[in-house]
C-alpha atoms as a PDB file:
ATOM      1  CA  UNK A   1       0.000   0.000   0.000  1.00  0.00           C
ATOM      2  CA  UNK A   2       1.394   3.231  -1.003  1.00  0.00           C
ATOM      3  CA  UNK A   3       1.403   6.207   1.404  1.00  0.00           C
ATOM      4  CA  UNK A   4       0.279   9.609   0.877  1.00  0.00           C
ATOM      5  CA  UNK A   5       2.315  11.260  -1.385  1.00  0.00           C
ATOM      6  CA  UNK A   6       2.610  15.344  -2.750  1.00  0.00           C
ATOM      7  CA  UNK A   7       5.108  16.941  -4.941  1.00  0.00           C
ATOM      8  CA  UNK A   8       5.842  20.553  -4.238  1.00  0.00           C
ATOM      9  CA  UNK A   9       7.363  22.203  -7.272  1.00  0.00           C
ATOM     10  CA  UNK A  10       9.780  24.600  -7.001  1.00  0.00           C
ATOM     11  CA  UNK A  11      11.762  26.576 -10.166  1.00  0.00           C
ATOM     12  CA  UNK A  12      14.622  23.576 -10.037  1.00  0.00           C
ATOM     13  CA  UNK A  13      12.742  20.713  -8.611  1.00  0.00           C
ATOM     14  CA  UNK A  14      10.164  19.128  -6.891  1.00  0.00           C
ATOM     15  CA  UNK A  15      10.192  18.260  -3.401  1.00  0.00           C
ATOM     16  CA  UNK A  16       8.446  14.761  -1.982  1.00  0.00           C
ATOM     17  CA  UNK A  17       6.554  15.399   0.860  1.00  0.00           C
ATOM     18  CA  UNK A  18       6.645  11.984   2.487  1.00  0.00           C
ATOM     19  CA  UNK A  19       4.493  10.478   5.698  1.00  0.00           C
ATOM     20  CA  UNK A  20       7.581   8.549   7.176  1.00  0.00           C
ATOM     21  CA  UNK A  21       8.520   8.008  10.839  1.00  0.00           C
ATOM     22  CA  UNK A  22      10.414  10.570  12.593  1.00  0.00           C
ATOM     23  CA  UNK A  23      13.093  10.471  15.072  1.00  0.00           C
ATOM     24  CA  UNK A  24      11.982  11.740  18.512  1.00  0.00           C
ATOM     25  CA  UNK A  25      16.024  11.208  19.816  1.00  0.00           C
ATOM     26  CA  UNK A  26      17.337  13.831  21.279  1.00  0.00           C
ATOM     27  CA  UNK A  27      19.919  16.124  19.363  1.00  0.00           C
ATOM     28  CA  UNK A  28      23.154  14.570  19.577  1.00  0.00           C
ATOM     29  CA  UNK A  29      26.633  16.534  20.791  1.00  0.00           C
ATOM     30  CA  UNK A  30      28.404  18.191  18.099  1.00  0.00           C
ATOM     31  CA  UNK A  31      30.832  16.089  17.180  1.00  0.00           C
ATOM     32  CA  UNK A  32      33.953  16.711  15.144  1.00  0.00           C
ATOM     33  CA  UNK A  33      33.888  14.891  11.938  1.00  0.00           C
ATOM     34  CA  UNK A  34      36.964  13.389  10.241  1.00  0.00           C
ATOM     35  CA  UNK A  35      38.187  14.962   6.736  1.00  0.00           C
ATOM     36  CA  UNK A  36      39.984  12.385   4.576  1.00  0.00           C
ATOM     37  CA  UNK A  37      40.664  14.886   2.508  1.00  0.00           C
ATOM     38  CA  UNK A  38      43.551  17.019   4.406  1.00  0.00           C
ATOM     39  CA  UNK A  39      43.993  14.492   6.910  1.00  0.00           C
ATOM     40  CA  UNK A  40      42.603  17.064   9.853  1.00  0.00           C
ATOM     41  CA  UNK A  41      38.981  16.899  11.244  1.00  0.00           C
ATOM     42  CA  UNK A  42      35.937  19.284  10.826  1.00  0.00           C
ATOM     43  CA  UNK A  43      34.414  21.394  13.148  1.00  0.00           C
ATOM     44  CA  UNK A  44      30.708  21.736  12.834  1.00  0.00           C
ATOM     45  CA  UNK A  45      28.850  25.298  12.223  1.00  0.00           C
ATOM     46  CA  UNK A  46      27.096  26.711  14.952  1.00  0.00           C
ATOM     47  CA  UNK A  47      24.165  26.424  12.758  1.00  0.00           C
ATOM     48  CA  UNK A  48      24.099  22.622  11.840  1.00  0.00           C
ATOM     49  CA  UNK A  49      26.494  21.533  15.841  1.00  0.00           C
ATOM     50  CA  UNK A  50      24.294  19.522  17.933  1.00  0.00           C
ATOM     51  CA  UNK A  51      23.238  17.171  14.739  1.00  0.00           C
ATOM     52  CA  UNK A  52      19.657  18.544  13.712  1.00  0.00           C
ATOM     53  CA  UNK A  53      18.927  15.656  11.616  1.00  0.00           C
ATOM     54  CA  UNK A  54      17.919  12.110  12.805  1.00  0.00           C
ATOM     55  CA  UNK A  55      18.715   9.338  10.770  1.00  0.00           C
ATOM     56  CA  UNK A  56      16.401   6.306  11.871  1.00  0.00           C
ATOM     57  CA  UNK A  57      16.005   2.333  10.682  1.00  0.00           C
ATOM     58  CA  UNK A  58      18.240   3.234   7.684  1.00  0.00           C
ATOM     59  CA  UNK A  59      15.719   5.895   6.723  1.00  0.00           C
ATOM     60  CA  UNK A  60      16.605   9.568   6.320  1.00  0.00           C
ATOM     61  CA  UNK A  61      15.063  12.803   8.578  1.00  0.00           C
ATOM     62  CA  UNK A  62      12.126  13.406   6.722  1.00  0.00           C
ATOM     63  CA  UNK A  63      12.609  17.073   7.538  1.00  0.00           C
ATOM     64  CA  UNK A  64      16.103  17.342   6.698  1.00  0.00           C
ATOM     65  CA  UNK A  65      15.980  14.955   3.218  1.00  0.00           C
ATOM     66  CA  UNK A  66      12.177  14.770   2.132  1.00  0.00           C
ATOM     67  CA  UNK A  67      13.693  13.962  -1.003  1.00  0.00           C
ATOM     68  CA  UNK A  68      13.167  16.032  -4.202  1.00  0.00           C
ATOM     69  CA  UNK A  69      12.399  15.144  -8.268  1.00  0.00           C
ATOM     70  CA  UNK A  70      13.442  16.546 -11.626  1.00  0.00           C
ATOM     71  CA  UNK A  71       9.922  17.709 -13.045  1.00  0.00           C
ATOM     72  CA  UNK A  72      11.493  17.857 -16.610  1.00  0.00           C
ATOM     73  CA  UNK A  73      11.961  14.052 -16.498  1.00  0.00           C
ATOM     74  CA  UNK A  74       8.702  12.485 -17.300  1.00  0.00           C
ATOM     75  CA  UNK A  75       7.122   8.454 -18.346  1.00  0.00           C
ATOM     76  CA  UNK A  76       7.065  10.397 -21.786  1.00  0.00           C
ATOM     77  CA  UNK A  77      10.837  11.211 -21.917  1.00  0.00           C
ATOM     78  CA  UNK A  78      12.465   7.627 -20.282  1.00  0.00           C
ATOM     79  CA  UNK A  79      13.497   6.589 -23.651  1.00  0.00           C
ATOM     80  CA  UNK A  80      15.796   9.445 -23.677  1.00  0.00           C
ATOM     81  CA  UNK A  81      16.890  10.034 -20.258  1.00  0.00           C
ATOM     82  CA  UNK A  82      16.926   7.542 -17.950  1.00  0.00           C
ATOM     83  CA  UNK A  83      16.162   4.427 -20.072  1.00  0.00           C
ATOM     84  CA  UNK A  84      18.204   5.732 -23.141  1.00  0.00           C
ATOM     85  CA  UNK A  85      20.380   2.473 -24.660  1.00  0.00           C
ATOM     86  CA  UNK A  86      23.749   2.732 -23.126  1.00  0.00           C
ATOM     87  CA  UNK A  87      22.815   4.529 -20.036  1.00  0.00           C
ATOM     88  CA  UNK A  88      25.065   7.562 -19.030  1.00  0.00           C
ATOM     89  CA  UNK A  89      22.252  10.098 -17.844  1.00  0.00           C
ATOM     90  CA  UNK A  90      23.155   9.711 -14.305  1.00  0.00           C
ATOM     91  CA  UNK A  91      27.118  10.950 -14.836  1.00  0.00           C
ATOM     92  CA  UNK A  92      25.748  14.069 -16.941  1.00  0.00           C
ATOM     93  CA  UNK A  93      23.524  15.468 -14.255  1.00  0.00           C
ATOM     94  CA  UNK A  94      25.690  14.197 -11.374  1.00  0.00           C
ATOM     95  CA  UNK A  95      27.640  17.530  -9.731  1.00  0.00           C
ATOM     96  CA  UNK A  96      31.290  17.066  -8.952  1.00  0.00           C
ATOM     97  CA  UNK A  97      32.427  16.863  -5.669  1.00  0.00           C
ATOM     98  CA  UNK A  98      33.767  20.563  -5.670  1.00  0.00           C
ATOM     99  CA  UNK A  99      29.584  21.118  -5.183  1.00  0.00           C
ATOM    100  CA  UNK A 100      29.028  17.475  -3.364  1.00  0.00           C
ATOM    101  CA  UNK A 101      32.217  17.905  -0.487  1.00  0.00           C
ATOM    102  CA  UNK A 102      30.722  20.625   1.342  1.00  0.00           C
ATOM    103  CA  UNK A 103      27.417  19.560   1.677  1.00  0.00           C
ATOM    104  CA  UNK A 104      28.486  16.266   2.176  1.00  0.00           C
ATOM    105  CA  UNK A 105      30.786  16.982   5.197  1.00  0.00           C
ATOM    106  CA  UNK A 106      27.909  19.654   6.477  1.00  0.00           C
ATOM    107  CA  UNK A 107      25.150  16.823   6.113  1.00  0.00           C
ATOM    108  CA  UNK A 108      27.164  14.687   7.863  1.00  0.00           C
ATOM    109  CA  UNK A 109      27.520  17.031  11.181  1.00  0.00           C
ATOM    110  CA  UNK A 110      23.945  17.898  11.041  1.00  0.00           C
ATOM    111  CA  UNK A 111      23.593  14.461  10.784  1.00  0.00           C
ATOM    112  CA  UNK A 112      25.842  13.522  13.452  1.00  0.00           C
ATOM    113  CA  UNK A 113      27.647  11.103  11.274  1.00  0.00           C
ATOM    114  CA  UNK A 114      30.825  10.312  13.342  1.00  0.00           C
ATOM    115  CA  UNK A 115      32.802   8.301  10.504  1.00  0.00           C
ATOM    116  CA  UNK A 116      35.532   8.800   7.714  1.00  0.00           C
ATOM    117  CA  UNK A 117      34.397  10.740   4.446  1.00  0.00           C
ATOM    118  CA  UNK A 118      35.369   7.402   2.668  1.00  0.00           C
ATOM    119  CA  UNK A 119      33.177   5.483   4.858  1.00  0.00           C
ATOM    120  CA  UNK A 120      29.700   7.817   3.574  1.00  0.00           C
ATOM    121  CA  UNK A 121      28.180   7.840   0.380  1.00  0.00           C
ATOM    122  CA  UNK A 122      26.329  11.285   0.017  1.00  0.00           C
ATOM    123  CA  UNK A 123      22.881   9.923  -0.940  1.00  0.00           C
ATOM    124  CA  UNK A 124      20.039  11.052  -3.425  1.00  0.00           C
ATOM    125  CA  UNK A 125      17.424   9.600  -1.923  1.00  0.00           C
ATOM    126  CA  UNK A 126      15.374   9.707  -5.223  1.00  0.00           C
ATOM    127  CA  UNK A 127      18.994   8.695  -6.779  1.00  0.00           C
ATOM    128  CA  UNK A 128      19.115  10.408 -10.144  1.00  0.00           C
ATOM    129  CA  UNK A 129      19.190   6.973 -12.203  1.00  0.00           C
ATOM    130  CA  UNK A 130      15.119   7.516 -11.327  1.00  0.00           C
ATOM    131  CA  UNK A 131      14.800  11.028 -11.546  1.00  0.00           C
ATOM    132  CA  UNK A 132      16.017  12.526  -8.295  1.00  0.00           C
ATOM    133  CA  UNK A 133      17.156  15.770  -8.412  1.00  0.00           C
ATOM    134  CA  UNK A 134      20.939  16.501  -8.229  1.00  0.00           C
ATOM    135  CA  UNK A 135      20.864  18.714  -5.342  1.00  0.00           C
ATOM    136  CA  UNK A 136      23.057  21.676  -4.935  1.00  0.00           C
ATOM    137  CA  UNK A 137      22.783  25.161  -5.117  1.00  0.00           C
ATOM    138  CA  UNK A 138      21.607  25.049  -8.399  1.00  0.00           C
ATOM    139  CA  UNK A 139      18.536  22.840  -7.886  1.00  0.00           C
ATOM    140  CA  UNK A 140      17.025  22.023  -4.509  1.00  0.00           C
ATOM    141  CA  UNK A 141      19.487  22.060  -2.021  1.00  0.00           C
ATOM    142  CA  UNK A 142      19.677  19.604   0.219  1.00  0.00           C
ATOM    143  CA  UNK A 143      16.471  18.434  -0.118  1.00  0.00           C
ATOM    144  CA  UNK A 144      17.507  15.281  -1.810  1.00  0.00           C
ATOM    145  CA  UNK A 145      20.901  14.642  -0.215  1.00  0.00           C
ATOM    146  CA  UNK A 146      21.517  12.798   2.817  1.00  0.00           C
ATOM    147  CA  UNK A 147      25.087  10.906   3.948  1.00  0.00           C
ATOM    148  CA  UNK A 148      24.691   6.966   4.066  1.00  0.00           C
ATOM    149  CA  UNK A 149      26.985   5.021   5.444  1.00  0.00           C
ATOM    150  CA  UNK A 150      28.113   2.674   2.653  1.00  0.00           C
ATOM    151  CA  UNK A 151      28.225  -0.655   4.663  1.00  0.00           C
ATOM    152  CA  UNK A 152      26.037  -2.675   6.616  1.00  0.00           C
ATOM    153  CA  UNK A 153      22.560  -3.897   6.146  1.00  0.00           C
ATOM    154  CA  UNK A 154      20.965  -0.558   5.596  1.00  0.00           C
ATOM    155  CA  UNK A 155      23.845   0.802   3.899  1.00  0.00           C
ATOM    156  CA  UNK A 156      24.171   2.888   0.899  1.00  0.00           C
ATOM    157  CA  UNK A 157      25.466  -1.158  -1.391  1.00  0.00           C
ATOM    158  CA  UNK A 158      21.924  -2.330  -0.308  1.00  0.00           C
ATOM    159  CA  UNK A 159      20.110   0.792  -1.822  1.00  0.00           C
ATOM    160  CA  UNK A 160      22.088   0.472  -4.463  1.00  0.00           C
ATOM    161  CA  UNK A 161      21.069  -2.364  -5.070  1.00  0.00           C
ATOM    162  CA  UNK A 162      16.883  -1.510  -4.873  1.00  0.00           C
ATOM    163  CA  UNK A 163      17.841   1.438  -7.624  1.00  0.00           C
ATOM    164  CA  UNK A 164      19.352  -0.444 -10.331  1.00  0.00           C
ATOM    165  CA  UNK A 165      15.685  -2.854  -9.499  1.00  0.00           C
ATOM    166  CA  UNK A 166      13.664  -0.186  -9.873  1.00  0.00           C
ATOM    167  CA  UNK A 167      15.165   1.636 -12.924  1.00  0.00           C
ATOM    168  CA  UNK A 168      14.877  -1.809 -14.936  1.00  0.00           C
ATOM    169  CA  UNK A 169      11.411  -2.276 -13.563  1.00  0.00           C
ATOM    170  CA  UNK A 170      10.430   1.331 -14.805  1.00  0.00           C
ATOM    171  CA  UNK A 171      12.157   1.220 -17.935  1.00  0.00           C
ATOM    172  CA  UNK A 172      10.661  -2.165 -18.422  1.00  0.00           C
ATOM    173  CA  UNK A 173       7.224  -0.518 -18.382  1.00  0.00           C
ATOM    174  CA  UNK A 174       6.289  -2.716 -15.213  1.00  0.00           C
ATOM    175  CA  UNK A 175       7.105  -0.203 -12.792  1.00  0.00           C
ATOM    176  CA  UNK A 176       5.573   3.531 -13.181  1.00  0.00           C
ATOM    177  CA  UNK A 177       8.253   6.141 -13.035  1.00  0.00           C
ATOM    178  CA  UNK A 178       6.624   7.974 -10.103  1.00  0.00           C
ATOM    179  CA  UNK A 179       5.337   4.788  -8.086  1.00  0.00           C
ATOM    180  CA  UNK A 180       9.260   4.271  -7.789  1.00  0.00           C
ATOM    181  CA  UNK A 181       9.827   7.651  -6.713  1.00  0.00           C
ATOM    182  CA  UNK A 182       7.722   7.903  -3.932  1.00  0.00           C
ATOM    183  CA  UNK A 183       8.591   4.370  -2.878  1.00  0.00           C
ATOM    184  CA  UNK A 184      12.198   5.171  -2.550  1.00  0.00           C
ATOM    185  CA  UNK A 185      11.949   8.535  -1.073  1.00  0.00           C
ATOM    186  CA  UNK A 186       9.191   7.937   1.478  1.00  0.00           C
ATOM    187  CA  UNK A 187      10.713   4.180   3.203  1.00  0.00           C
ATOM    188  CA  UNK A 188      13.292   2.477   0.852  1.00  0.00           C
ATOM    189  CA  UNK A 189      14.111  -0.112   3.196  1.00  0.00           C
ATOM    190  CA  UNK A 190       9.947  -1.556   2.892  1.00  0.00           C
ATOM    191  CA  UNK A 191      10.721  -0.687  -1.082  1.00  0.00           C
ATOM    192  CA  UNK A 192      13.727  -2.816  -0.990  1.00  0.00           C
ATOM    193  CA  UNK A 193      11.915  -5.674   0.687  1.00  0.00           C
ATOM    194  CA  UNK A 194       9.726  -5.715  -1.639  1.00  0.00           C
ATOM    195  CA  UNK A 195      11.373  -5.525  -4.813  1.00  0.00           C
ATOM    196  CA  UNK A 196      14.567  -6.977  -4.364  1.00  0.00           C
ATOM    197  CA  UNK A 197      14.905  -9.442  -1.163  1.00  0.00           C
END
């Protein structure tokens, strides 16, 4: 059964409003997050310190990451976007990580992620292999983005695994584009159940 779902457009994107469980923890202690990249660690912001965001069950903060679309890319267009033969569409919309390394290490404090940079993936939760907007300052923020551990059970290999499912169901025609949309962004783990375990 699919819950309630609205789309909020916005001049870049569209943001999912999802009915998902929220975390009623407590905000964490700031905590200093290591940086891979110069060796040193990162202090959070006063803004995001205290981790604002509550990652819970595998599932994103619904507040923080309510996930967000591309409007442009439509069941019309899949032949040449997402299901276009030899794939590709994914790397040509994805932002480098001059964009993705700032917002990945500030997601991660106001996450209160306390691992490595190499250890996170920085997550689309509506990945953009299914339409998910690229996040950034150029589309919808951070609406889409949200750092995933890559290991474990509920780790960014497992969704990975659910989006490559549901882009072959949708571009199979068996799976409408925005039925796997709103299952990924509003509880991927009960998508991932279902589809792929």
């Amino acid at each position: 059964m699919l819950m309630a779902m609205s789309l909020v457009a916005s001049a870049c994107g569209s943001t999912i409003a999802a009915t998902r469980p929220t975390s009623t923890t407590a905000p964490s202690a700031s905590v200093a997050i290591p940086d891979d990249a110069n060796g040193g660690y990162l202090r959070p912001s006063p803004l995001l310190a205290g981790g604002r965001c509550h990652s819970r069950d595998g599932l994103p903060d619904p507040a923080c990451t309510p996930g967000a679309v591309d409007p442009s890319l439509t069941p019309a267009n899949l032949a040449t976007t997402l299901c276009r033969p030899g794939g590709g569409y994914s790397a040509e919309v994805r932002p480098n990580t001059a964009i993705t390394g700032p917002i990945k290490r500030a997601l991660m404090i106001s996450y209160g992620v306390d691992a490595a940079m190499s250890a996170v993936e920085l997550d689309h939760l509506v990945p953009l292999s299914l339409g998910g907007d690229p996040g950034g300052p150029a589309h919808a923020g951070e609406a889409n983005l949200w750092p995933q551990l890559w290991d474990g059970p509920l780790g960014a290999r497992a969704k990975d695994r659910l989006e490559a499912k549901l882009l072959d169901l949708v571009c199979r025609r068996q799976l409408d584009l925005v039925v796997a949309q709103h299952a990924i962004a509003t509880d991927w783990v009960s998508a991932y159940k279902r589809y792929v375990a």
